[in-house]
C-alpha atoms as a PDB file:
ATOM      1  CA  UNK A   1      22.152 253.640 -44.112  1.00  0.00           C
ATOM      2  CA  UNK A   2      19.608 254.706 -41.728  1.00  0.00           C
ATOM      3  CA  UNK A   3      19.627 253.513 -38.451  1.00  0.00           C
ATOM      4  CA  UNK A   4      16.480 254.598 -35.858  1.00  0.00           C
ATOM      5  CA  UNK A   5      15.422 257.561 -38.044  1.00  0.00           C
ATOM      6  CA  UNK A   6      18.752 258.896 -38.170  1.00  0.00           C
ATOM      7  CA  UNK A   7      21.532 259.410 -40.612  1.00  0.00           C
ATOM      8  CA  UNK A   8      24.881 257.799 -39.776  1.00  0.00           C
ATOM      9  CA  UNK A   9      26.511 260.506 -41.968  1.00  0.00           C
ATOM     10  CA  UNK A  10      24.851 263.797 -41.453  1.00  0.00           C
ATOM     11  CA  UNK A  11      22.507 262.791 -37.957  1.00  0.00           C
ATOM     12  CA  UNK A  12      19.380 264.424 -39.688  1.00  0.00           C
ATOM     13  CA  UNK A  13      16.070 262.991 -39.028  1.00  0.00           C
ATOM     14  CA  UNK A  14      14.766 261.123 -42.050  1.00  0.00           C
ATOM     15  CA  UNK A  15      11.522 262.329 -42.736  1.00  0.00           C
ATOM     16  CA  UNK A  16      10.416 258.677 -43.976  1.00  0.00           C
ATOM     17  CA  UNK A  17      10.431 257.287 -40.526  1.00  0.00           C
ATOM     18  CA  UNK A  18       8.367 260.085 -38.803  1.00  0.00           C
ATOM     19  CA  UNK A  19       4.828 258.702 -38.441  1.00  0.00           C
ATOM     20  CA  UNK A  20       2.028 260.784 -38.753  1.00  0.00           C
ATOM     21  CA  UNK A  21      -0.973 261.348 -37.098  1.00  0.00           C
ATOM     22  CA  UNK A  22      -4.390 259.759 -38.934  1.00  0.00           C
ATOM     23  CA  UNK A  23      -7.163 260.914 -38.750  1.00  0.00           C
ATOM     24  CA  UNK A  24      -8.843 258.054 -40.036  1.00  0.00           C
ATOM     25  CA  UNK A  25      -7.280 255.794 -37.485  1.00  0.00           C
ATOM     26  CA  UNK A  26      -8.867 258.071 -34.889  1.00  0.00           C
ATOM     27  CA  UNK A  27     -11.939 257.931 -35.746  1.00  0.00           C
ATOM     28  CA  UNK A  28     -12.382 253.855 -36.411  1.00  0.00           C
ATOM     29  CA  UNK A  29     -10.751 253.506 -32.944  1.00  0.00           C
ATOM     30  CA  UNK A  30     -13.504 255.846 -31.564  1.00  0.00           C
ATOM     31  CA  UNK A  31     -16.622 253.796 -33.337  1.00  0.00           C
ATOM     32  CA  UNK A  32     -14.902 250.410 -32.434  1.00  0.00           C
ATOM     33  CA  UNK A  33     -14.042 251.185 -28.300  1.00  0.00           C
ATOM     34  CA  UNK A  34     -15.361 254.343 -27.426  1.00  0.00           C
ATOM     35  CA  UNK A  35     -13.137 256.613 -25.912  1.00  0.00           C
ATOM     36  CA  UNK A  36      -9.819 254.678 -27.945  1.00  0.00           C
ATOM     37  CA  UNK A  37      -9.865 257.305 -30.252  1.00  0.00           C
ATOM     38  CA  UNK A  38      -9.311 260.034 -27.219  1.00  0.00           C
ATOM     39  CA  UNK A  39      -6.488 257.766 -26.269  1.00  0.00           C
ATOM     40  CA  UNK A  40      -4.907 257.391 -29.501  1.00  0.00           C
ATOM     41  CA  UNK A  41      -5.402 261.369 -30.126  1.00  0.00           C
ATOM     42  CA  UNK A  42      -3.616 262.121 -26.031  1.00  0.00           C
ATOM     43  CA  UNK A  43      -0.834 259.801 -27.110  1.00  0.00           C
ATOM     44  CA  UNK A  44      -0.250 261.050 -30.537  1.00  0.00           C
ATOM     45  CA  UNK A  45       0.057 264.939 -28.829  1.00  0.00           C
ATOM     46  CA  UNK A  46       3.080 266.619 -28.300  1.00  0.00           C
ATOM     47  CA  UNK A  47       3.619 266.988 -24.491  1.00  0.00           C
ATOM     48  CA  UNK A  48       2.547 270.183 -23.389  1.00  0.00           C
ATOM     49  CA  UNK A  49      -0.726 270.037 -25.233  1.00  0.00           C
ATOM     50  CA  UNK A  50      -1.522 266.325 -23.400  1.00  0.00           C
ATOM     51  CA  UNK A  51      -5.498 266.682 -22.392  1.00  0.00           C
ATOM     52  CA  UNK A  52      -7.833 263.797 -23.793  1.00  0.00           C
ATOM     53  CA  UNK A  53      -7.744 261.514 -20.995  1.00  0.00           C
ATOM     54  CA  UNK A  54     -10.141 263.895 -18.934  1.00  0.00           C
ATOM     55  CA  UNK A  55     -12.994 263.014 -21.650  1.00  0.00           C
ATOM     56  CA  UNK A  56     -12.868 259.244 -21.102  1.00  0.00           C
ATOM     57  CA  UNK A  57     -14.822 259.435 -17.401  1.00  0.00           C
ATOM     58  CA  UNK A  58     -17.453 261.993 -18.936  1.00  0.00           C
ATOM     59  CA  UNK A  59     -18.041 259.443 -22.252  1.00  0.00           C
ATOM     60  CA  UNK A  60     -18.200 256.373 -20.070  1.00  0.00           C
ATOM     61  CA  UNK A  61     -20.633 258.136 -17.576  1.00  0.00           C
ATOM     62  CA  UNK A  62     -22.722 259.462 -20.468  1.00  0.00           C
ATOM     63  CA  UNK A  63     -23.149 255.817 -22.229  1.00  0.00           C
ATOM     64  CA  UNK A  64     -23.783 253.900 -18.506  1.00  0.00           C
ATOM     65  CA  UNK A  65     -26.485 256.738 -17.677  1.00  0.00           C
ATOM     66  CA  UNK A  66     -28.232 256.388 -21.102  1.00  0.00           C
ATOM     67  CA  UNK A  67     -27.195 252.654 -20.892  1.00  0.00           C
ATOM     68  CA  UNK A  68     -28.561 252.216 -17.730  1.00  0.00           C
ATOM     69  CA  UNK A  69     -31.824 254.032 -18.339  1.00  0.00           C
ATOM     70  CA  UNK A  70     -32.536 252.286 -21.634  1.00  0.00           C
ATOM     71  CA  UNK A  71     -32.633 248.982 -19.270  1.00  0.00           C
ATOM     72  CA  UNK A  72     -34.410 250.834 -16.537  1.00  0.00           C
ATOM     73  CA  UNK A  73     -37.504 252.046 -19.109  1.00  0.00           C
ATOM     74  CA  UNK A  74     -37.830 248.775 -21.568  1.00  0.00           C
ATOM     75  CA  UNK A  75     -38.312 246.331 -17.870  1.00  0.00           C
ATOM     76  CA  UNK A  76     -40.022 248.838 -16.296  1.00  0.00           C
ATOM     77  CA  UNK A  77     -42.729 248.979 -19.539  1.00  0.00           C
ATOM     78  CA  UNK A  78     -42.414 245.333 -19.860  1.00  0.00           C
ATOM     79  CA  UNK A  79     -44.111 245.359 -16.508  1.00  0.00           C
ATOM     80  CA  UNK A  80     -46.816 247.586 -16.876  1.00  0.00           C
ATOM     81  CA  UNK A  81     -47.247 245.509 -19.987  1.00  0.00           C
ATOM     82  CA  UNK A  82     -47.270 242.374 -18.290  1.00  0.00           C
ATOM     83  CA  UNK A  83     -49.700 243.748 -15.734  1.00  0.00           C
ATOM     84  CA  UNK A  84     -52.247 244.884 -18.183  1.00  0.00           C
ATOM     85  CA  UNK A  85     -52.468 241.732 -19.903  1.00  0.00           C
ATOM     86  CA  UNK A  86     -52.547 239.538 -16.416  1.00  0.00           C
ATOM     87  CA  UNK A  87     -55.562 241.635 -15.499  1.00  0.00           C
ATOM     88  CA  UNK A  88     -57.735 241.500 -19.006  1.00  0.00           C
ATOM     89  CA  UNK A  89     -56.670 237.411 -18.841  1.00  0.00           C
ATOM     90  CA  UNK A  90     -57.828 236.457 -15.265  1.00  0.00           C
ATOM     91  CA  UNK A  91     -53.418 235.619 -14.376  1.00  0.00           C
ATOM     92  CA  UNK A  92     -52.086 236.579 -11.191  1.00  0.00           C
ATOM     93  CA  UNK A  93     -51.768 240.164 -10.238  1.00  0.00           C
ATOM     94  CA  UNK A  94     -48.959 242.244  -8.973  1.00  0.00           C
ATOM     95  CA  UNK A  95     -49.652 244.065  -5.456  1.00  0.00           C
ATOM     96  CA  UNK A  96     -47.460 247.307  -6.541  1.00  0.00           C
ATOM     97  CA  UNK A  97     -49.458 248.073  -8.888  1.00  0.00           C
ATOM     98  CA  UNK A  98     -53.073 247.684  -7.206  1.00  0.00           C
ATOM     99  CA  UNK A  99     -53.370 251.235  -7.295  1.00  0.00           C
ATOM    100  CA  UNK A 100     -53.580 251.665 -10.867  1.00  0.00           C
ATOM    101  CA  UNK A 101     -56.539 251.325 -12.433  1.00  0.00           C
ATOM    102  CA  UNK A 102     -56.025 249.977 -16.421  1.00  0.00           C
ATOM    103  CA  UNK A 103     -55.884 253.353 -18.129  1.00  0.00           C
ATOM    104  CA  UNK A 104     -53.386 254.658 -15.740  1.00  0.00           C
ATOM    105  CA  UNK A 105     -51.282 251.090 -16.554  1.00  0.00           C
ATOM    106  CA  UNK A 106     -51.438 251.717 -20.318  1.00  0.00           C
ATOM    107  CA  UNK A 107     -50.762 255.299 -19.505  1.00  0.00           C
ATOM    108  CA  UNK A 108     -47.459 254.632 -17.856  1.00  0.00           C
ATOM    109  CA  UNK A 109     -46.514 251.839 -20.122  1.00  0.00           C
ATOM    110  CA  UNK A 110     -46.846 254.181 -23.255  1.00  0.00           C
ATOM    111  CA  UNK A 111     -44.681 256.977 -20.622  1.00  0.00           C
ATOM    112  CA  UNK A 112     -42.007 254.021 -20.602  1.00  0.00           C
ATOM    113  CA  UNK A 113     -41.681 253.310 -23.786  1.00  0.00           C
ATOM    114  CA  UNK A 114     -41.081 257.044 -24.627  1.00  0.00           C
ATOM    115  CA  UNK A 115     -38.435 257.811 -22.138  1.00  0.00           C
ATOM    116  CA  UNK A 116     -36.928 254.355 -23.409  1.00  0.00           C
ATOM    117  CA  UNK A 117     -36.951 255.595 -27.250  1.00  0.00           C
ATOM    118  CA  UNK A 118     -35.055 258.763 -25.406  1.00  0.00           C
ATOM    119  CA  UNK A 119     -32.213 257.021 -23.982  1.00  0.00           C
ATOM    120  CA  UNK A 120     -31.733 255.335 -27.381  1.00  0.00           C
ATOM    121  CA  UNK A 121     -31.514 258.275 -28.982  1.00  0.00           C
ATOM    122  CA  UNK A 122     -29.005 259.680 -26.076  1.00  0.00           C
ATOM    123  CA  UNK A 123     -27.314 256.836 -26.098  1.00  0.00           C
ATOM    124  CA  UNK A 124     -26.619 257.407 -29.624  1.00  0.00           C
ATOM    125  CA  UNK A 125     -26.206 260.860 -29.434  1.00  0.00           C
ATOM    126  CA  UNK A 126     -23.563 260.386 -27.024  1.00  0.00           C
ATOM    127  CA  UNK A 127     -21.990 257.299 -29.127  1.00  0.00           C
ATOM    128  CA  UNK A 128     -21.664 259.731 -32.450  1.00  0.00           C
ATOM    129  CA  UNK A 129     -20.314 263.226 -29.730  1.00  0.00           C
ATOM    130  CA  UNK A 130     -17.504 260.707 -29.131  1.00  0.00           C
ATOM    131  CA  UNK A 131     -16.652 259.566 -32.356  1.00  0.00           C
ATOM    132  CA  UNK A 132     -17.133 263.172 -33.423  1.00  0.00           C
ATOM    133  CA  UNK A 133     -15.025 264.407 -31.127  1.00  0.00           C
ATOM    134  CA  UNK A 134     -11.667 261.981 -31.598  1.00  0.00           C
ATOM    135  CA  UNK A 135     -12.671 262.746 -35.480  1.00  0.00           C
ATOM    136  CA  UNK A 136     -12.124 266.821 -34.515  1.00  0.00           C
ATOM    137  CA  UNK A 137      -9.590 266.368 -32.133  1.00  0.00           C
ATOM    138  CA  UNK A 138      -7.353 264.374 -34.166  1.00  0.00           C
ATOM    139  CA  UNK A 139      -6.994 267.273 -37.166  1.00  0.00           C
ATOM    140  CA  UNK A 140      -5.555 268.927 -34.222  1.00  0.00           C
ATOM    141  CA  UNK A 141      -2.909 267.053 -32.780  1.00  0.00           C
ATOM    142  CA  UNK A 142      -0.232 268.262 -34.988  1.00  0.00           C
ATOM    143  CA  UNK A 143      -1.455 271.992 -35.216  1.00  0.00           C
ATOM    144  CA  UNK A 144       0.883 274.775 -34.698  1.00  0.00           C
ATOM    145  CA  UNK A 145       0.277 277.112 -31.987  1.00  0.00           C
ATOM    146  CA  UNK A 146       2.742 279.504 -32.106  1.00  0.00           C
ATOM    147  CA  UNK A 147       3.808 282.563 -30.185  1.00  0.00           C
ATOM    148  CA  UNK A 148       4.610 284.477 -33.329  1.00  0.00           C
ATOM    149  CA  UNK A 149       0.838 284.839 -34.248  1.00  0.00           C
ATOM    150  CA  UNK A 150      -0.512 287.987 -33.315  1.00  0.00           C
ATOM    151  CA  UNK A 151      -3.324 290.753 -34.490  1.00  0.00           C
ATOM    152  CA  UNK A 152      -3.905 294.504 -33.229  1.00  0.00           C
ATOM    153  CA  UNK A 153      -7.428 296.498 -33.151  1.00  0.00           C
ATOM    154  CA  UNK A 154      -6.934 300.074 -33.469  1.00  0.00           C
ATOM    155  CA  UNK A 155      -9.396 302.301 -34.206  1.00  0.00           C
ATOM    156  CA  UNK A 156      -9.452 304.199 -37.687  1.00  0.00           C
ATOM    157  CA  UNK A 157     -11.531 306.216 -39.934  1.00  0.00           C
ATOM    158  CA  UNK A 158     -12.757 304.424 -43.142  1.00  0.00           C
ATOM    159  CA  UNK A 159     -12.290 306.434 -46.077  1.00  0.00           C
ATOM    160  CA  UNK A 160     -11.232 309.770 -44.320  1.00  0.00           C
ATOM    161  CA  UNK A 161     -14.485 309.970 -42.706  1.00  0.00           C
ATOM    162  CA  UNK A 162     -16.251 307.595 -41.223  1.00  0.00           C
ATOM    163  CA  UNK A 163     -15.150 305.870 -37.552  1.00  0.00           C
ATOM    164  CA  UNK A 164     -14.343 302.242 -37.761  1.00  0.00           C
ATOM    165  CA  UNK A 165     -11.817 299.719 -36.111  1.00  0.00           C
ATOM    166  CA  UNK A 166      -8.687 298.501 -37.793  1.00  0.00           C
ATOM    167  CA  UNK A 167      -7.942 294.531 -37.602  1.00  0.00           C
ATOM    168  CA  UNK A 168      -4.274 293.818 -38.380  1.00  0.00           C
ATOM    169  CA  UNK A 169      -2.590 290.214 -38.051  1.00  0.00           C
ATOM    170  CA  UNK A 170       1.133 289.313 -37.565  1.00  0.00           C
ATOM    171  CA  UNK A 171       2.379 286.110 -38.388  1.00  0.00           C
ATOM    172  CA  UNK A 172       6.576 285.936 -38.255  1.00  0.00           C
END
């Protein structure tokens, strides 16, 4: 009988109860909430190697700045837009923008509209880095960094004659 992962009889851990680490989970956290997957990949690591939670404040300022500007651009061209068409229709005109004339409105508007279409793209630029990242992140949760790995460079002479550098690795 097994009783919280352990063996009454030999107090072994039963392999059956140890949960591992998906990958896949990771990564559908990440494209549902961004930044879950981080979490789920900090909580998942063994303690010393703790260090997602730093990433959550960079993600979340990346998507509000492209976020933001996406807003910023697509109102901004919207009233450009609106000004250009008030002035070819006889509507009511906008004192800010008295000092345009109409090419330099349809100038800006078009200027608008492209730094719009690039904080789409940042914004999902930044969206995928996340997702990419908890994706990456999460192969490594369980890796083994041990103090047993090691490698030497030593110079050497390749075939008796020729100077070269010798790359030996340890593992133990």
């Amino acid at each position: 009988m097994c009783l919280n992962g352990f063996s009454q009889d030999t107090n072994s851990v039963n392999l059956d109860t140890i949960q591992k680490h998906s990958v896949y989970k990771a990564t559908i956290l990440s494209t549902i909430i961004p930044g879950a997957g981080q979490i789920y990949n900090h909580i998942a690591m063994p303690k010393g190697k703790k260090k997602a939670f730093w990433k959550l404040p960079i993600i979340y300022a990346g998507l509000g700045y492209t976020g933001y500007s996406l807003i910023y651009n697509q109102i901004t061209a919207a009233s450009f837009k609106t000004e250009y068409k008030n002035r070819q229709n006889g509507g009511q005109l906008n004192a800010d923008y008295a000092v345009y004339d109409d090419d330099a409105l349809i100038t800006l508007y078009r200027q608008y509209l492209d730094l719009r279409d690039a904080s789409i793209f940042g914004f999902g630029g930044m969206y995928l880095l996340q997702i990419a990242d908890a994706h990456i992140e999460a192969h490594f949760c369980n890796f083994d960094i041990s103090d047993d790995i090691s490698f030497q460079l030593r110079p050497s002479f390749v075939a008796g004659a020729f100077p070269g550098v010798s790359l030996t690795f340890h593992f133990n």
